[in-house]
Protein backbone atom coordinates (compact mmCIF):
# COMPACT_ATOMS: atom_id res chain seq x y z
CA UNK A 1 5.75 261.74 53.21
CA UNK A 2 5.12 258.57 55.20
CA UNK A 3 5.45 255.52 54.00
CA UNK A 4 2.96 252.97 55.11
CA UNK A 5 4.58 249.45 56.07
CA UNK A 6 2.94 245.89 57.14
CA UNK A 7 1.57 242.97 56.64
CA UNK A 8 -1.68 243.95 56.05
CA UNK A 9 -0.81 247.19 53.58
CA UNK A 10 1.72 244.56 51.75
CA UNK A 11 -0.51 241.98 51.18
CA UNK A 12 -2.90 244.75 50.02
CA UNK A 13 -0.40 245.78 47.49
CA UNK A 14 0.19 242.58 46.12
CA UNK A 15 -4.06 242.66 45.68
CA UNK A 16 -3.63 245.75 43.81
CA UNK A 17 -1.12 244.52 41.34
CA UNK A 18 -2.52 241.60 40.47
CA UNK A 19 -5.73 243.29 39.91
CA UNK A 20 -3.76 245.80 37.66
CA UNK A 21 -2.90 242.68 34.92
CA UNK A 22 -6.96 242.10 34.37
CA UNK A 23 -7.57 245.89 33.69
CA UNK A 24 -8.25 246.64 29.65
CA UNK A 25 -5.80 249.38 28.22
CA UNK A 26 -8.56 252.13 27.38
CA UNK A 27 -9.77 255.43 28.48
CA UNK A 28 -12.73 254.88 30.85
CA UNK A 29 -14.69 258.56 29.95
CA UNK A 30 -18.48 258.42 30.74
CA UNK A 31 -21.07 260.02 28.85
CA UNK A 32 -22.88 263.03 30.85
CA UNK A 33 -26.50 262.46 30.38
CA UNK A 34 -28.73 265.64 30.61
CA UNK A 35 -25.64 268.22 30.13
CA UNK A 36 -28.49 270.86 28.11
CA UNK A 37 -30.86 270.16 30.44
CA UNK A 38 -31.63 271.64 34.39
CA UNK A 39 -34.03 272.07 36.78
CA UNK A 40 -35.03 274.96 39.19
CA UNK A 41 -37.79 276.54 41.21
CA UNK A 42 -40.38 277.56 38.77
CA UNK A 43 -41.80 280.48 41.09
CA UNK A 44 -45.26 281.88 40.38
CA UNK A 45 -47.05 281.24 36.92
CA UNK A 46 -46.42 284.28 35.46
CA UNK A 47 -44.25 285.18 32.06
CA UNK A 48 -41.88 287.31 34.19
CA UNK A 49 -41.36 284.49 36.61
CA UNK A 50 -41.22 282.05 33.88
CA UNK A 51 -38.32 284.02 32.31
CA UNK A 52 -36.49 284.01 35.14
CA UNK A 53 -36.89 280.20 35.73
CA UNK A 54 -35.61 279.85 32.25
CA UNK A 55 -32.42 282.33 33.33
CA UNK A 56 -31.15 280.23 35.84
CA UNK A 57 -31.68 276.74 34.41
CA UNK A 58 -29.74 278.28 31.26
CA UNK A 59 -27.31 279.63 34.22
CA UNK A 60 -26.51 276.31 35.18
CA UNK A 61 -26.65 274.43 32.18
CA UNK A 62 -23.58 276.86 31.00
CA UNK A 63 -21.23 275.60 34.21
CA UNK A 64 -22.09 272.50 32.95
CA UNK A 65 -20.86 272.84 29.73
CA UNK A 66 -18.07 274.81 30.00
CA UNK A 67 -16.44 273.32 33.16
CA UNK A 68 -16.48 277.02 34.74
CA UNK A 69 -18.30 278.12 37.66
CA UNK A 70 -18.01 281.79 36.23
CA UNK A 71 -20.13 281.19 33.05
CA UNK A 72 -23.47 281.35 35.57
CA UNK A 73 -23.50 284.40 36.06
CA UNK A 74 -26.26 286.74 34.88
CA UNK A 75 -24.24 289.10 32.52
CA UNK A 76 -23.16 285.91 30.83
CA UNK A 77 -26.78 284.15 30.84
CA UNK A 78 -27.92 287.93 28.89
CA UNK A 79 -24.90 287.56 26.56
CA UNK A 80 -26.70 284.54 24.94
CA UNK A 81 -30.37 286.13 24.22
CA UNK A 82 -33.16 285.68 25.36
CA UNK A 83 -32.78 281.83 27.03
CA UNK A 84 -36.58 281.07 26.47
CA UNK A 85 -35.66 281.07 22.35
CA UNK A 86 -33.38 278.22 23.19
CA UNK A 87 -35.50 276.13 25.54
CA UNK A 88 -36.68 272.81 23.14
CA UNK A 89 -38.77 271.58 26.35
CA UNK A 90 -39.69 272.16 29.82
CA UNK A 91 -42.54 271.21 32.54
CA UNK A 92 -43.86 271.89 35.40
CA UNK A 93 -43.51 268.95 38.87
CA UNK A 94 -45.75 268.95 41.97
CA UNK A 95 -42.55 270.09 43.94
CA UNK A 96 -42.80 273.39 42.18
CA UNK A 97 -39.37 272.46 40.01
CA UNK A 98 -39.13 273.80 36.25
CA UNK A 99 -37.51 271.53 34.01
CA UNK A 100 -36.04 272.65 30.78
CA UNK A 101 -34.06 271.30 27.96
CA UNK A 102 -31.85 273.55 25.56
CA UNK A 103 -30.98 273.86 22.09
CA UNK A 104 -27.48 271.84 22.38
CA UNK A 105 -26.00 273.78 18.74
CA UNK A 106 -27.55 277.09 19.88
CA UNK A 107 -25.71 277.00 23.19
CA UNK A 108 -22.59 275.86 21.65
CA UNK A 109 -22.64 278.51 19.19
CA UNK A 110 -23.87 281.13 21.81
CA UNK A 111 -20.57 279.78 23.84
CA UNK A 112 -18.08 279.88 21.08
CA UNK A 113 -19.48 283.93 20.15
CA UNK A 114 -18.83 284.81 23.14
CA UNK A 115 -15.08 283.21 23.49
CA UNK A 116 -16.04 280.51 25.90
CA UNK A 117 -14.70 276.91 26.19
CA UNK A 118 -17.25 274.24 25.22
CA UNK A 119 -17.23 270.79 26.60
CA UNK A 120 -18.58 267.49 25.28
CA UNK A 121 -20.52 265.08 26.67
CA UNK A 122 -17.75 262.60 26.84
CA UNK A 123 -16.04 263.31 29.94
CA UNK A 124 -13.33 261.41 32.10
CA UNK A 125 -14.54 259.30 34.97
CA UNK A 126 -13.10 260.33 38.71
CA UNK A 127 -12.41 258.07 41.57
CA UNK A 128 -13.17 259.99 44.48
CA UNK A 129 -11.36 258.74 47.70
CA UNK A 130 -12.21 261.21 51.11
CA UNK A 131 -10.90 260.41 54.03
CA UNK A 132 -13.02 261.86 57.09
CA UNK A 133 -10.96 262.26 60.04
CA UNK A 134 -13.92 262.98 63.26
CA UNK A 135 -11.26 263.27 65.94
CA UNK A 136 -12.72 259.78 67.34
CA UNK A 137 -9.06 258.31 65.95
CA UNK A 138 -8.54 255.96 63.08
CA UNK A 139 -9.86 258.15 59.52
CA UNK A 140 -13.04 256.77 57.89
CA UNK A 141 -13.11 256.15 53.98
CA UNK A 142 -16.36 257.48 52.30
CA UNK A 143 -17.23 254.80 50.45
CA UNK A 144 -20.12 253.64 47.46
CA UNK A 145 -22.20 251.84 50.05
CA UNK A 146 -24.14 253.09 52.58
CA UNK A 147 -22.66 253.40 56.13
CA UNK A 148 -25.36 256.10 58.02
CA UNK A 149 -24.92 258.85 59.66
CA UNK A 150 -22.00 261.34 59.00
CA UNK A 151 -20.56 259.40 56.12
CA UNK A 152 -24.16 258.92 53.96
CA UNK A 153 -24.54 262.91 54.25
CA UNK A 154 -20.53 263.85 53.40
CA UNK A 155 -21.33 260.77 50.22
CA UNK A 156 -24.59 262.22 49.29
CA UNK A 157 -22.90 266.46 49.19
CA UNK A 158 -20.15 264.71 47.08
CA UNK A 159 -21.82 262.85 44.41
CA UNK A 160 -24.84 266.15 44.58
CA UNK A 161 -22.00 268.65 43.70
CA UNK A 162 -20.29 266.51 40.96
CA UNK A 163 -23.67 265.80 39.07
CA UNK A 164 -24.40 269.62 39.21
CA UNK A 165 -20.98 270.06 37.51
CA UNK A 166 -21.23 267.63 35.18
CA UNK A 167 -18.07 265.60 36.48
CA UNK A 168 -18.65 261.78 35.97
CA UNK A 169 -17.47 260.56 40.00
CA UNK A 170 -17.57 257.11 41.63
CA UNK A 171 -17.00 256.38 45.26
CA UNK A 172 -14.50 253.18 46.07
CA UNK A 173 -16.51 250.14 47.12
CA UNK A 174 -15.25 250.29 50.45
CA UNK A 175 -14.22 246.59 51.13
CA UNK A 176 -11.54 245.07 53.36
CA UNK A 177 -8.72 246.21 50.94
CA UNK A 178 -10.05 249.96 50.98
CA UNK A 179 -10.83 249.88 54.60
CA UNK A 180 -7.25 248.78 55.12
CA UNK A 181 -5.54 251.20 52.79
CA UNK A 182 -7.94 254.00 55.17
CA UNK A 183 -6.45 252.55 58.72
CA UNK A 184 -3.00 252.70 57.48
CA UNK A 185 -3.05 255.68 56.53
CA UNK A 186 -2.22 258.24 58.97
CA UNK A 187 -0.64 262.07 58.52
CA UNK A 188 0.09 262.77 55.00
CA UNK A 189 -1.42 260.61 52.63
CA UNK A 190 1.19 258.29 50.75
CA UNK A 191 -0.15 259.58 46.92
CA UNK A 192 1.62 256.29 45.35
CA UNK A 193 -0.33 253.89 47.15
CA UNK A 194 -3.46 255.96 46.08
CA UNK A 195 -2.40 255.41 42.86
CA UNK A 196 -2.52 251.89 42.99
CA UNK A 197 -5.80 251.62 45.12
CA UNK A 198 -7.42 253.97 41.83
CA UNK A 199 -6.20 251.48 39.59
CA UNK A 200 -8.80 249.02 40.79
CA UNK A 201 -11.38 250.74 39.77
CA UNK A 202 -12.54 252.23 35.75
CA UNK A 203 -11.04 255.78 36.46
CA UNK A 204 -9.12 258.23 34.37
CA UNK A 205 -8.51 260.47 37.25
CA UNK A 206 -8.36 260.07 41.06
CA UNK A 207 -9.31 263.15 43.70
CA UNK A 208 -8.37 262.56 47.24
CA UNK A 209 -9.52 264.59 49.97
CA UNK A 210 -8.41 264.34 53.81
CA UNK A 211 -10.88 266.10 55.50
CA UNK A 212 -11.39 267.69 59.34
CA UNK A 213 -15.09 267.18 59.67
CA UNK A 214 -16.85 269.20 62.54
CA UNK A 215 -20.57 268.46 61.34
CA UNK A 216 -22.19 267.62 57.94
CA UNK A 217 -22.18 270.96 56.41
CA UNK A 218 -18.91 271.73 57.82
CA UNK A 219 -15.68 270.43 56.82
CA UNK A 220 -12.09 271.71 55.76
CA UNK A 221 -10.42 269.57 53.07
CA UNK A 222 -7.23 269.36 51.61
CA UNK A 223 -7.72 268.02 47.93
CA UNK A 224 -5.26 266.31 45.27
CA UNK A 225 -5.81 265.88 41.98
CA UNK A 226 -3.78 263.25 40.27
CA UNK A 227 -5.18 263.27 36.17
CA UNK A 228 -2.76 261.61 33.59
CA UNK A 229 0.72 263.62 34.14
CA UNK A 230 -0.71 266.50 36.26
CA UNK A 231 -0.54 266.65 40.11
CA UNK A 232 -2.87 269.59 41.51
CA UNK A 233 -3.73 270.97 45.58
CA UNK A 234 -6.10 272.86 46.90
CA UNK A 235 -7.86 273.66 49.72
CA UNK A 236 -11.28 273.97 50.66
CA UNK A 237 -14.63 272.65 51.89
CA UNK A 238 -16.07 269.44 50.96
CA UNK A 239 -18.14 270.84 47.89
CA UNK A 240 -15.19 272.57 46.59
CA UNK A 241 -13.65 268.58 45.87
CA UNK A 242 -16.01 268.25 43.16
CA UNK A 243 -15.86 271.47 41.98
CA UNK A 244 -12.57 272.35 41.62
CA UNK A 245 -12.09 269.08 39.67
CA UNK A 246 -14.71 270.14 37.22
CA UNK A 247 -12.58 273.61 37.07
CA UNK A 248 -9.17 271.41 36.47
CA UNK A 249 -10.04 269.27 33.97
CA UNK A 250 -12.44 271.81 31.79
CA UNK A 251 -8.93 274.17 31.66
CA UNK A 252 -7.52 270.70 30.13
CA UNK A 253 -9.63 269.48 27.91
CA UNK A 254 -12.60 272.24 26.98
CA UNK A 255 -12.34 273.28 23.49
CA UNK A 256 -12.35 277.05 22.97
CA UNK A 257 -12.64 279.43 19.55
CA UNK A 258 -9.07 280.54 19.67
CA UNK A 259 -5.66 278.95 19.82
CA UNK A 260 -5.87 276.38 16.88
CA UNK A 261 -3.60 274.24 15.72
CA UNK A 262 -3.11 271.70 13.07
CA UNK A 263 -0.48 268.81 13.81
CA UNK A 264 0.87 265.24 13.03
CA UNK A 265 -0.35 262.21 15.09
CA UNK A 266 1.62 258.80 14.00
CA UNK A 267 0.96 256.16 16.51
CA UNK A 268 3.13 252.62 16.76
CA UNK A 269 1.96 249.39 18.08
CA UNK A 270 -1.59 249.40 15.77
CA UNK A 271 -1.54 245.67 14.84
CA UNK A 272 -5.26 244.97 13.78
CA UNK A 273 -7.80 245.98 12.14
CA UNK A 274 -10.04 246.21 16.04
CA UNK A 275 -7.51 248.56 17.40
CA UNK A 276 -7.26 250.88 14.77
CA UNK A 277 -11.32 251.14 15.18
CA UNK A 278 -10.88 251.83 18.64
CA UNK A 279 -7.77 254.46 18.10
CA UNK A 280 -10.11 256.01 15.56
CA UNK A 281 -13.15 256.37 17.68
CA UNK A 282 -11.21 257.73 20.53
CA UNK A 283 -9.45 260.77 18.83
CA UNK A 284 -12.47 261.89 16.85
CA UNK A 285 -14.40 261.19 20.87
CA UNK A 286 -11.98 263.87 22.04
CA UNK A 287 -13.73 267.62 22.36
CA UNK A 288 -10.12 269.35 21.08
CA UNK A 289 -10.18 267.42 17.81
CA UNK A 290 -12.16 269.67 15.15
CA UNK A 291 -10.92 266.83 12.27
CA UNK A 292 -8.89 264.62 11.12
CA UNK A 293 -7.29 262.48 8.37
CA UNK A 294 -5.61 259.28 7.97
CA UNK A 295 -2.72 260.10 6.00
CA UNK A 296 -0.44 257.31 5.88
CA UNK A 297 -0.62 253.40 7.17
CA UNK A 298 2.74 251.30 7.51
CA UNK A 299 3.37 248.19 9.32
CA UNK A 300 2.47 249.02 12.78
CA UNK A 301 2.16 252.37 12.68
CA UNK A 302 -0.54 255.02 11.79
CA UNK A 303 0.11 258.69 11.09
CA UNK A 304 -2.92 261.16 11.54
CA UNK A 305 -3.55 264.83 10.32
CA UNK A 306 -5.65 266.77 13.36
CA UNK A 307 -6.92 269.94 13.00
CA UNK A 308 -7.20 271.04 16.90
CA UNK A 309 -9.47 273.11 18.93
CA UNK A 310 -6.51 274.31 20.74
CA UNK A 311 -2.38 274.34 21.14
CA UNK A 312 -0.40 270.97 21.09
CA UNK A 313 0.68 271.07 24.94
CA UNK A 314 -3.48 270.92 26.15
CA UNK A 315 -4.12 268.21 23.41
CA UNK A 316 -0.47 266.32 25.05
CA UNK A 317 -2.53 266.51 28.45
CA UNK A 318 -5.54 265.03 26.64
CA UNK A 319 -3.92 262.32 25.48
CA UNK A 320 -2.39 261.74 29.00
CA UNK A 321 -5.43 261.46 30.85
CA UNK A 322 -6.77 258.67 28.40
CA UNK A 323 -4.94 255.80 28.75
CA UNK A 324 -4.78 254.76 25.27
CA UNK A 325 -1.49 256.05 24.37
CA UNK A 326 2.02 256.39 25.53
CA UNK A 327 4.54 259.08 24.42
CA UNK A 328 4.81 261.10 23.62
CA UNK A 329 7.90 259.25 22.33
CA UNK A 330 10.82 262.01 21.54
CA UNK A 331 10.56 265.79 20.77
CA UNK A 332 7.18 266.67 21.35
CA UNK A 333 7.59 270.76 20.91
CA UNK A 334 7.95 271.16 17.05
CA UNK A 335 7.27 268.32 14.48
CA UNK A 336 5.25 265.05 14.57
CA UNK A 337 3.56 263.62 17.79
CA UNK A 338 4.74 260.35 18.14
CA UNK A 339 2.86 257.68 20.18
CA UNK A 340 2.75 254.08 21.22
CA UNK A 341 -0.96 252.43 21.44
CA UNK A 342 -0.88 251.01 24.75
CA UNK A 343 -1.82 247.35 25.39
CA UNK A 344 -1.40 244.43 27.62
CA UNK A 345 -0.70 240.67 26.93
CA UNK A 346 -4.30 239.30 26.43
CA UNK A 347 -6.03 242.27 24.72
């Protein structure tokens, strides 16, 4: 690994870290608006044609829900029924685009039959940082803003792929302390300083590409996933950034019909009456919670009864890609989950 040194990259880190004391202590998920809902080429205005417009909008509003690219295809479309049953609405555009919007409970329940994983609307936010090396010399960070050219087409394929998965993505804002973190850079990416620069912004979970780009449509990318605990690779082109995030974190934090668990929650550090609302409405938030009970309050400390959608060690990776808590605190294989509510002086 190389570690980046310098004026400029200190006095960027000393940005960073005061920036981190003004951040809130919370999970920063995003709501996915439109997850039942898709829109394809309606084809001729026939019922056959219809049918099959219905098909694939159903087609992709299952990879949006479950996270997997795999739950698309036909023979899984046909395992749910006849999709125009669960259409609630649809029209017609100028463009010649079908839009249609599904039964949320009858996909769900369709899903669940057939052993799939089912994920909510409340999804964690990704910082996306891609750095395009052209072969012209110092890499270029694709940033939020527009820049023309190469860079607006490689941001416009990136944020195009992640709404189509469902994956709540933001770009960096691309000022001088990006820009800087981008020219320093140089080889293989230093993942720790990453870290920091993804602490800026309201993001549970920071992908970083380093991409050759020979043309718009034509890049080879070497992605890392860095989401709570977990540190993932993989290789591909510049759509498969997005989409092998979507992949990642579904496998994490999907619920699915088997593997349930019940287990013990008790949480330290809950001191008023605001952050127990907030710890509330964040586990029952979470798709692997099926229920839960308050079963005992004392001094500081809460203890919770969960009924889970799945095993202990995916809800442990839940919890580390929120934010909210620390821990777990002791042994985390058998017994009681024991937590610390996170927080910062001020908050």
């Amino acid at each position: 690994m190389i570690h980046i040194s310098g004026w400029r990259t200190r006095c960027l880190l000393v940005s960073l870290l005061l920036a981190l004391g003004s951040l809130p202590a919370a999970a920063f998920a995003a709501r996915v608006a439109d997850l039942y809902a898709a829109s394809v080429p309606a084809g001729e205005a026939t019922p056959a044609a219809e049918r099959a417009a219905f098909a694939a909008a159903l087609g992709q509003v299952l990879v949006k829900v479950t996270g997997r690219q795999a739950a698309g295809q036909p023979e899984v479309v046909a395992g749910l029924g006849d999709p125009s049953a669960l259409v609630q609405q649809f029209r017609r555009d100028a463009a010649g685009q079908l839009w249609a919007l599904f039964d949320a409970a009858g996909v769900r329940r369709g899903l669940e039959q057939a052993g799939l994983p089912v994920w909510g609307e409340e999804r964690p936010l990704t910082l996306i940082c891609l750095l395009v090396d052209t072969g012209a010399g110092v890499p270029e960070l694709v940033s939020a803003g527009p820049a023309g050219g190469l860079a607006d087409a490689l941001r416009r394929q990136l944020l195009d792929t992640a709404a189509a998965r469902a994956v709540p993505a933001m770009l960096p804002a691309g000022d001088m302390q990006d820009r800087g973190l981008a020219e320093a850079a140089s080889g293989v990416v230093d993942m720790e300083l990453f870290r920091l620069v993804a602490e800026r912004y309201p993001a549970d979970a920071l992908l970083v590409g380093q991409a050759r780009v020979f043309a718009a449509d034509a890049a080879q990318v070497d992605w890392t996933l860095l989401a709570g605990n977990r540190r993932e690779a993989w290789s591909g082109g510049l759509a498969d950034g997005p989409a092998g995030l979507a992949e990642r974190l579904a496998a994490q934090l999907a619920a699915s019909s088997g593997g349930r668990e019940q287990v013990v929650l008790e949480v330290a550090g809950v001191e008023s009456f605001a952050q127990y609302g907030a710890l509330l409405a964040y586990l029952n938030g979470l798709d692997l919670v099926e229920s839960l009970a308050v079963t005992r309050a004392r001094d500081d400390a809460m203890q919770f009864e969960l009924q889970l959608r799945a095993g202990r060690e995916r809800f442990r990776q839940a919890l580390a890609l929120g934010h909210l808590l620390e821990g777990p605190l002791g042994d985390a294989q058998a017994g009681p989950l024991h937590y610390r509510l996170v927080s910062r002086p001020g908050h």
